[in-house]
Every structure is written in C-alpha cells, then in structure tokens.
C-alpha atoms as a PDB file:
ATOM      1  CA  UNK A   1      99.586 113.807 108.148  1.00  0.00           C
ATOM      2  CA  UNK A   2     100.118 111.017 110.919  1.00  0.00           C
ATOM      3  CA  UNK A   3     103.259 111.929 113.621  1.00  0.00           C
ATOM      4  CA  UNK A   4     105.740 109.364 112.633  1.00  0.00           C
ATOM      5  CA  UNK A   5     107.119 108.123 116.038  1.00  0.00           C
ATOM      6  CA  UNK A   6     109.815 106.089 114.774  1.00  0.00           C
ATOM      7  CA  UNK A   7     111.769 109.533 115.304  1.00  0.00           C
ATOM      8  CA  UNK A   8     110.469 110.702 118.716  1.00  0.00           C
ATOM      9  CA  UNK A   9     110.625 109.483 122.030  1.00  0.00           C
ATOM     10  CA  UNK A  10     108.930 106.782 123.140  1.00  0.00           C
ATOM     11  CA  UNK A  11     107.068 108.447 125.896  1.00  0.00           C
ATOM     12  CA  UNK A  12     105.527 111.131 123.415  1.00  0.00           C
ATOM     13  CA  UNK A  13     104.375 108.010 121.532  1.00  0.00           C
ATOM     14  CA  UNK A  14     102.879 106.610 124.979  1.00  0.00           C
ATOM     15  CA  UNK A  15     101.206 109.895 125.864  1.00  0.00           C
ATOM     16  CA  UNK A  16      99.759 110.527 122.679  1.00  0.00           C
ATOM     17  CA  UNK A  17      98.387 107.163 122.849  1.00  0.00           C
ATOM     18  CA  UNK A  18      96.969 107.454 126.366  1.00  0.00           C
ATOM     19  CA  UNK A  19      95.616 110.500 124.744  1.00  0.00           C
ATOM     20  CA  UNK A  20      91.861 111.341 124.442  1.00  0.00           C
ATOM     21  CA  UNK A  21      92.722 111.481 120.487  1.00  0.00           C
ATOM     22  CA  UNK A  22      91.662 109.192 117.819  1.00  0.00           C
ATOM     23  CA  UNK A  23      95.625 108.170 116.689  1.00  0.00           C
ATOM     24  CA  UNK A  24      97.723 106.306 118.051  1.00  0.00           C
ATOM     25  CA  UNK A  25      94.842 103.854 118.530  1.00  0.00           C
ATOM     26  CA  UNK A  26      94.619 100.049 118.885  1.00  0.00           C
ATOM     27  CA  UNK A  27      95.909  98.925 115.520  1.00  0.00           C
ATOM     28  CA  UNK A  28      99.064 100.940 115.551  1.00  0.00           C
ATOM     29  CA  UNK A  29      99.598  99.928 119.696  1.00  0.00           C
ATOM     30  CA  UNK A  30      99.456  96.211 118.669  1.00  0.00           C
ATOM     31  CA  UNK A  31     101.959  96.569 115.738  1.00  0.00           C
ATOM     32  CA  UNK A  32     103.979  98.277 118.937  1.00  0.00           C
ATOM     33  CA  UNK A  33     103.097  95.066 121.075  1.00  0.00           C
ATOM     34  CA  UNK A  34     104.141  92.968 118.290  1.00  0.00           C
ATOM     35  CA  UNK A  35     107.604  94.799 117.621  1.00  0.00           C
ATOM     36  CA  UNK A  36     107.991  94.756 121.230  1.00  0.00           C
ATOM     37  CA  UNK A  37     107.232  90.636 120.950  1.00  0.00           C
ATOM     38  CA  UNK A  38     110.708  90.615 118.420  1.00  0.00           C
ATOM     39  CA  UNK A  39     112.898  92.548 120.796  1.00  0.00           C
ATOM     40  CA  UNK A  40     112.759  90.156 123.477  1.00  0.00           C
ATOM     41  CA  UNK A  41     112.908  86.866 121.272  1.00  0.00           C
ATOM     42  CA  UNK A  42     115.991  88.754 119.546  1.00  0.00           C
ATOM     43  CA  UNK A  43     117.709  89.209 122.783  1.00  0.00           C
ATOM     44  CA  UNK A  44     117.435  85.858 123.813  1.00  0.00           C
ATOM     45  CA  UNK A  45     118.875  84.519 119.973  1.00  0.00           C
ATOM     46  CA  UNK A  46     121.493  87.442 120.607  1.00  0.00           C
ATOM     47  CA  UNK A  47     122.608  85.759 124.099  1.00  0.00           C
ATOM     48  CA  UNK A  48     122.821  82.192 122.615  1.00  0.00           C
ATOM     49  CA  UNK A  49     124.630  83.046 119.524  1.00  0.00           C
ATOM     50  CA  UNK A  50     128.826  83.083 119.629  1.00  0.00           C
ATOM     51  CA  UNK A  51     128.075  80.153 122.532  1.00  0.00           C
ATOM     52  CA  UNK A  52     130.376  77.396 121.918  1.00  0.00           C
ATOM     53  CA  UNK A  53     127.031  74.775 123.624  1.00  0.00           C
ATOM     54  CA  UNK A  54     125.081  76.472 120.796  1.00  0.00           C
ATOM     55  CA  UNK A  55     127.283  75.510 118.253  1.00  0.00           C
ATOM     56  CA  UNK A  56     124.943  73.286 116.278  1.00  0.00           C
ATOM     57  CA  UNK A  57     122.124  75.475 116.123  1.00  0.00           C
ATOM     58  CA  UNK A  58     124.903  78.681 115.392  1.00  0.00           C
ATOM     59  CA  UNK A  59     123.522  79.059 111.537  1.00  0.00           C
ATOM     60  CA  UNK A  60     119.576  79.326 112.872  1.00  0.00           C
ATOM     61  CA  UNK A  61     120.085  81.457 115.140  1.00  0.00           C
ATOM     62  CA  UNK A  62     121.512  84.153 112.926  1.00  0.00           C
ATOM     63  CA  UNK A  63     118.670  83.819 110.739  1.00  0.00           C
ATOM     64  CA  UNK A  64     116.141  84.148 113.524  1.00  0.00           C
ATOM     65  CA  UNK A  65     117.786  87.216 114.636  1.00  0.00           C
ATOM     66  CA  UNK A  66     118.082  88.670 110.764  1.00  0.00           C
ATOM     67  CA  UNK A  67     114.321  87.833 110.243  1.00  0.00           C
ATOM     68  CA  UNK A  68     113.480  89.665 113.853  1.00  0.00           C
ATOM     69  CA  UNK A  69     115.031  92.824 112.954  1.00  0.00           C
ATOM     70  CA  UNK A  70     113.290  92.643 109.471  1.00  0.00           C
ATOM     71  CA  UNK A  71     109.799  91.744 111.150  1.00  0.00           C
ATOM     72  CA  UNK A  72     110.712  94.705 114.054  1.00  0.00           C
ATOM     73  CA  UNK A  73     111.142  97.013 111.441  1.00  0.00           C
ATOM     74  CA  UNK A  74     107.802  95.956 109.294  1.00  0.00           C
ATOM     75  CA  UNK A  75     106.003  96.171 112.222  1.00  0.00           C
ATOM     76  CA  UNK A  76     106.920  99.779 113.068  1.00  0.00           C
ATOM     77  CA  UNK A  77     106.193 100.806 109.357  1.00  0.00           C
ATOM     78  CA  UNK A  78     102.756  99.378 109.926  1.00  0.00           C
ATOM     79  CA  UNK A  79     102.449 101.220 113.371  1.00  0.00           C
ATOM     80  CA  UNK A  80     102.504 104.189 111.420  1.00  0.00           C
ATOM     81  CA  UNK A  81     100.279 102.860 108.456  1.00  0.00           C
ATOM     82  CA  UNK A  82      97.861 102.433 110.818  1.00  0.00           C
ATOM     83  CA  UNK A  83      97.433 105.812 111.693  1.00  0.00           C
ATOM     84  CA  UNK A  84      97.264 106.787 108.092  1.00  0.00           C
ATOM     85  CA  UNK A  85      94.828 104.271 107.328  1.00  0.00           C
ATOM     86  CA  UNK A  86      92.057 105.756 109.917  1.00  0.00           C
ATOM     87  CA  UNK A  87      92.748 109.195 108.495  1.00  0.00           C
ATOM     88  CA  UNK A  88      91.672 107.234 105.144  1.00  0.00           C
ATOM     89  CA  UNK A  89      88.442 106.315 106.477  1.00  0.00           C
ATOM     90  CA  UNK A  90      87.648 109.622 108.290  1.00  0.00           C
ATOM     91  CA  UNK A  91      88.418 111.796 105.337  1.00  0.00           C
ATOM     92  CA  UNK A  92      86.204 109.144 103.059  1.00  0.00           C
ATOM     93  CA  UNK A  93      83.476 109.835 105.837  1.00  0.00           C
ATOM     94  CA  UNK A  94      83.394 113.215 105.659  1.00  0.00           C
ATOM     95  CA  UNK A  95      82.916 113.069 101.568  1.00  0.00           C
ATOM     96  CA  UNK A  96      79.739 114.753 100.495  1.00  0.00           C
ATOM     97  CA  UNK A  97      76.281 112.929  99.956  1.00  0.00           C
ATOM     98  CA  UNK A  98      74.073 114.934  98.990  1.00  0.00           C
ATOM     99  CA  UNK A  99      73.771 113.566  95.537  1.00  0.00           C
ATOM    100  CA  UNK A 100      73.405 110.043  94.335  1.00  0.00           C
ATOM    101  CA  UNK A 101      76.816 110.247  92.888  1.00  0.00           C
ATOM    102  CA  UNK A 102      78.336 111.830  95.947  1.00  0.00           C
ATOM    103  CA  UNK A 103      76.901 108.528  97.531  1.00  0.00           C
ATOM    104  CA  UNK A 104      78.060 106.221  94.883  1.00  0.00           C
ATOM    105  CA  UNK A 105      81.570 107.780  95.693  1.00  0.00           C
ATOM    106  CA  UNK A 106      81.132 108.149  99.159  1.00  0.00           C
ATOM    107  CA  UNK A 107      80.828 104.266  99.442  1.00  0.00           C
ATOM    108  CA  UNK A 108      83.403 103.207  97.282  1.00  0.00           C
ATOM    109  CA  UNK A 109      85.885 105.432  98.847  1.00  0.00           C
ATOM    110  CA  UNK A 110      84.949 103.907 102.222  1.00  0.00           C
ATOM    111  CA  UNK A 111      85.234 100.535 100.648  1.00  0.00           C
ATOM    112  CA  UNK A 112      88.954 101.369  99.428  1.00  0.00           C
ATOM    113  CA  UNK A 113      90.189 102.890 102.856  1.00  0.00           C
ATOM    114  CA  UNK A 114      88.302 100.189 104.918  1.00  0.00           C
ATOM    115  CA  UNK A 115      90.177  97.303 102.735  1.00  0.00           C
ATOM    116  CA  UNK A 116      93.354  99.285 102.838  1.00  0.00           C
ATOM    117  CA  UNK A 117      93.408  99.657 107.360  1.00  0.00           C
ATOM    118  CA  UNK A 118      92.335  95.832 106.852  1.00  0.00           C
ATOM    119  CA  UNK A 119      95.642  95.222 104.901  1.00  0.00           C
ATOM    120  CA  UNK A 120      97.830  96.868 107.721  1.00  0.00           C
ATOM    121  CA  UNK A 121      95.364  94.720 110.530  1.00  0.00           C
ATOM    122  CA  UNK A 122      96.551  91.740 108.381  1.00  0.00           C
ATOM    123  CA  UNK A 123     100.366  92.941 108.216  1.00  0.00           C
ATOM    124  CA  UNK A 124     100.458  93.131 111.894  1.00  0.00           C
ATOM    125  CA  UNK A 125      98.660  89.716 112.173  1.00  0.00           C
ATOM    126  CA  UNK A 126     101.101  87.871 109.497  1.00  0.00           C
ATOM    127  CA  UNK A 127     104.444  89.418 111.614  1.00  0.00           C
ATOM    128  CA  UNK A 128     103.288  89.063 115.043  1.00  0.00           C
ATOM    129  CA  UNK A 129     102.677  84.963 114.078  1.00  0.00           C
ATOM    130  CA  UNK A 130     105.753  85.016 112.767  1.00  0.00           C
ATOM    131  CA  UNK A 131     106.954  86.192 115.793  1.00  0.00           C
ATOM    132  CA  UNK A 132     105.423  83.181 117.748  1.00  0.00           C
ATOM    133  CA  UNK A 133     106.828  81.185 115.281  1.00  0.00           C
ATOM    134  CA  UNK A 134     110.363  81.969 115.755  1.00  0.00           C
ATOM    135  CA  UNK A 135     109.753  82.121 119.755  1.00  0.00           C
ATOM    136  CA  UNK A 136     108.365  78.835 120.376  1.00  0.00           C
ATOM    137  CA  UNK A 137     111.656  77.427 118.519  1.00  0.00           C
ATOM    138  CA  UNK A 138     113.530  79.691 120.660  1.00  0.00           C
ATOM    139  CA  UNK A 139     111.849  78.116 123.200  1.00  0.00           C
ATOM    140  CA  UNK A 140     113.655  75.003 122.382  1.00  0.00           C
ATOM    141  CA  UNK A 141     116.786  75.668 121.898  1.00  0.00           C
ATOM    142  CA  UNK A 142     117.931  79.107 122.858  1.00  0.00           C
ATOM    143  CA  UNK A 143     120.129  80.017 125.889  1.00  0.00           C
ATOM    144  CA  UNK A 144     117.728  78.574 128.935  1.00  0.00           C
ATOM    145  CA  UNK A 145     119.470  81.805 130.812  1.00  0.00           C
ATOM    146  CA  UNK A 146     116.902  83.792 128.725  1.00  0.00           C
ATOM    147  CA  UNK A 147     113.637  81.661 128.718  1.00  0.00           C
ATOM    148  CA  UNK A 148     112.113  83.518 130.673  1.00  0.00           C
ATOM    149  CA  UNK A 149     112.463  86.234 127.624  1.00  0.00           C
ATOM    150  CA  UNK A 150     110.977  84.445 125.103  1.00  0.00           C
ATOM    151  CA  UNK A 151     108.110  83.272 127.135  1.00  0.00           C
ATOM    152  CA  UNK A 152     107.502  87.498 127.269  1.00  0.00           C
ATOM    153  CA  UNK A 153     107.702  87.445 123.305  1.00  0.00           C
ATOM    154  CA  UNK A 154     105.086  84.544 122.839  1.00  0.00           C
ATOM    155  CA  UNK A 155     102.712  86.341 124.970  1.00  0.00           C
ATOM    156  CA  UNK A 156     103.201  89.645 123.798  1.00  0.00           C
ATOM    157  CA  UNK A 157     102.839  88.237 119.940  1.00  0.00           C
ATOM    158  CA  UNK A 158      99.725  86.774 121.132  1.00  0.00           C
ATOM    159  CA  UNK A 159      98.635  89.928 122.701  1.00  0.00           C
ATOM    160  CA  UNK A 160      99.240  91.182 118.780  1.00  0.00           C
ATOM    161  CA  UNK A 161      97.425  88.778 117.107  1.00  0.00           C
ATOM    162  CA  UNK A 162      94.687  88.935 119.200  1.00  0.00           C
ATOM    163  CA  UNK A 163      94.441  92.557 118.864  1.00  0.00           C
ATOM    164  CA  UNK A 164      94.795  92.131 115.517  1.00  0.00           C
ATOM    165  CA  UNK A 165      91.276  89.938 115.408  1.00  0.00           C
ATOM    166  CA  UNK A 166      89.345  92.592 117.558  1.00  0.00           C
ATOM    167  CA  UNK A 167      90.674  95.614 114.925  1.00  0.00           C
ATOM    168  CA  UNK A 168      89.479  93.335 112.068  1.00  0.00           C
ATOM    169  CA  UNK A 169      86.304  92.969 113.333  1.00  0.00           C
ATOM    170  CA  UNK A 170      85.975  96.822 113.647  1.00  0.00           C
ATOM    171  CA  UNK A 171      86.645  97.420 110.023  1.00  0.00           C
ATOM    172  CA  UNK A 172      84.506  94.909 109.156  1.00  0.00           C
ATOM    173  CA  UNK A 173      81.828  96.331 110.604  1.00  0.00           C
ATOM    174  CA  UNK A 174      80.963  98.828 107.866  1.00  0.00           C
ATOM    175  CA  UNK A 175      82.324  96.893 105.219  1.00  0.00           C
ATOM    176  CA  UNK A 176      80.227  96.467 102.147  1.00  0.00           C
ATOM    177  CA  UNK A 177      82.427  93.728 100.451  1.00  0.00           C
ATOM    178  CA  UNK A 178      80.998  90.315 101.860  1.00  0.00           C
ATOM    179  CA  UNK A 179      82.971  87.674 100.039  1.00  0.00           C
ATOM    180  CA  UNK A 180      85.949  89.871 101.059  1.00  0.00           C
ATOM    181  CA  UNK A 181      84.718  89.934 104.857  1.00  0.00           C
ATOM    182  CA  UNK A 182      84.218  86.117 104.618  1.00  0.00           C
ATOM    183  CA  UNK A 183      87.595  85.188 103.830  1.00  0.00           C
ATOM    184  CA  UNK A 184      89.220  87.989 105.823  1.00  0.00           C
ATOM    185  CA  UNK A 185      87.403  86.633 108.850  1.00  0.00           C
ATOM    186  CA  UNK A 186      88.619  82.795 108.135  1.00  0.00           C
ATOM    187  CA  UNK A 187      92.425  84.495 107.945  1.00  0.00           C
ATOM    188  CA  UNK A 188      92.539  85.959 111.478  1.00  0.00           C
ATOM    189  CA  UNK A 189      90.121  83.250 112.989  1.00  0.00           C
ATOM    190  CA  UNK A 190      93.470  80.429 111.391  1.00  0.00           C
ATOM    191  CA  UNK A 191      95.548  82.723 112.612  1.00  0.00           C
ATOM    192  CA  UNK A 192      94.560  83.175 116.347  1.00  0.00           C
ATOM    193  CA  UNK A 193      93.887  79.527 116.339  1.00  0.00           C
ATOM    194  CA  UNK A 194      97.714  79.003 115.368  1.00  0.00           C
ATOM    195  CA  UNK A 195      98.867  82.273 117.511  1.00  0.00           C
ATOM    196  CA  UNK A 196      97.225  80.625 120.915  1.00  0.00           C
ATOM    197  CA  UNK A 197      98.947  76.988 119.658  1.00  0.00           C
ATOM    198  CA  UNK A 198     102.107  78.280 119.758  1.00  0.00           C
ATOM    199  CA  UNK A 199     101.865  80.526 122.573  1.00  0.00           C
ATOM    200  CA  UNK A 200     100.232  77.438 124.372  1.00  0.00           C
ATOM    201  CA  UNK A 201     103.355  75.216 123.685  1.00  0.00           C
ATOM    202  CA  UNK A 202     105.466  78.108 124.040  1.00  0.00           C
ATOM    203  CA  UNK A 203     104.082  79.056 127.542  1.00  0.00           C
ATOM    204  CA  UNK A 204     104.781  75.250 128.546  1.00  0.00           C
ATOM    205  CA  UNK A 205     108.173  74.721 127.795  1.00  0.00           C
ATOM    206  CA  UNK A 206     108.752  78.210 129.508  1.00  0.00           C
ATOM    207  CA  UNK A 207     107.162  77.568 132.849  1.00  0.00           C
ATOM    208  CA  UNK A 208     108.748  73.459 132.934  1.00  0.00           C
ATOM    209  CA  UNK A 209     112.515  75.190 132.400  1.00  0.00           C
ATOM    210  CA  UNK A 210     111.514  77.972 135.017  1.00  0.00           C
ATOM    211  CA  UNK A 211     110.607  75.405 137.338  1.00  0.00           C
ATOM    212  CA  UNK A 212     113.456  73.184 137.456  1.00  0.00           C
END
C-alpha cells in the first residue's frame, strides 16, 4: 500500500521522490505543485482580508480562501491517489496471460486502472485551473504587498496543469478505449489552453504592479 505523506515530513516525501523508485512519480508531484499553487494564493487572500482598503471585496475574499483550503486538501488526497493508481496498473500488468481468458481479463483490468490514474490526472487538472482561476482575480484585487505571491501561484498552477497534460498522455498511451481517449484529450488540450490564458494575464498584471 502507497506511503501516505500527508503524515510525514516533507523531506521524506522529497527524497522518496528524488528516489530511483517508481512512486512518488510525476502525477502525485504535480498534485504537490498544484497544492503548493493554493498556499501562496491563500496567503496573499489571508493578508488582504480584515484590511479596512479591502473592505468591498471583504465577502470574496473569504470565499477564495475557504475554496483554497478545500482545493489544497483535494489536491493532497489526489497526491496520494496517484500513487495508488500506478500500483493499479502494475498489479493489472503482472495478471496472467497465458490463456485467452487470462488475456480477456488482463486487458480489461488494464482498461479499468488506466481510466481510474486518468481520473486522478483529471482531478489534479480540474483543481490546479481552479487555482489559476482564483489567482488571476487575486491578481486584481488582493493586497499589491503580496503580488508578487500570487504571480508564484499562477505559475506553479500552470506548472500543474501542464504536468497534468504530459501524465495524460502517458496513460493514454496503452489505452484501448478510443472514444474515451478522444474526449479525454479535448479536456486537458481546453484546459491548458485556459491554464496558459490565465497564467498569461495573470503573469501581466504581476510584472506591471512589480514594476511601478
């Protein structure tokens, strides 16, 4: 059974990443990137709420920061699904075959473990957008003290969903299910599209306030 590092250190989590070991791998480092993304857009919503120049945008706030704890949370759930999810697909490859049964089963187990580490890929996607959602509004009317913070959580949530696209593409390699594929492939492709929007504006606003 997968380590769940919501417990341990965060250095054991880093070295068993770094780790020439199959888990932590890529999917469950960009739910990581992406909870890391919600941190830093929470702090700066934590440093402009209670400000009486804030006032008007108090109520928003406090649901920006109740969503980012929600969406931090998901996303370290989904850092540990991960992990599960590729010990799905290794014990589904290590199934007999000897048999054209064993086959038969073989493949459909594969099929069910690749489409379930393709629903965690598309968890991590969904939150880390969300993410960039909530950070380029940040980016417009947070505490300008802490720009420079959310400008970190758009990129980082872009890291995330771009991660998110290469780890799709992996599972899709030896999936079977093509009308599946197809529109799993038009999800991530909307969704970086919309990721590297925001993160574009985002970026903008960021660097203008940084620069005076």
């Amino acid at each position: 059974m997968a380590i769940d590092y919501r417990t341990e250190p965060l250095a054991r989590y880093l070295d068993e990443a770094a780790a020439a070991r199959p888990t932590p791998g890529g999917g469950s480092v960009a739910a990581v990137a992406g909870a890391l993304a919600s941190t830093m857009a929470a702090m700066a919503a934590g440093f402009t709420a209670g400000k009486e120049r804030f006032k008007d945008v108090e109520p928003e706030i406090h649901e920006h920061l109740g969503r980012l704890a929600e969406i931090r949370e998901a996303l370290l759930a989904l850092a540990h699904d991960d992990m599960a999810a590729y010990e799905g697909i290794m014990a589904a490859f290590r199934l007999p075959k000897e048999t054209v049964e064993e086959k038969s089963a073989r493949r459909e187990a594969l099929r069910k473990a690749t489409r379930a580490s393709l629903g965690v890929v598309g968890g991590v996607r969904d939150a880390a957008l969300e993410v960039l959602t909530i950070a380029r509004r940040l980016a417009d009317i947070a505490n300008p003290n802490l720009i420079s913070d959310v400008g970190v959580a758009a990129e980082l949530a872009l890291g995330a969903v771009r991660a998110a696209q290469v780890n799709t593409s992996v599972n899709l390699a030896g999936y079977t299910d093509e009308e599946d594929a197809a529109a799993v492939r038009s999800e991530i492709d909307a969704a970086v599209a919309e990721a590297e929007r925001l993160a574009g504006e985002t970026r903008d606003i960021v660097l203008a306030k940084l620069s005076g």
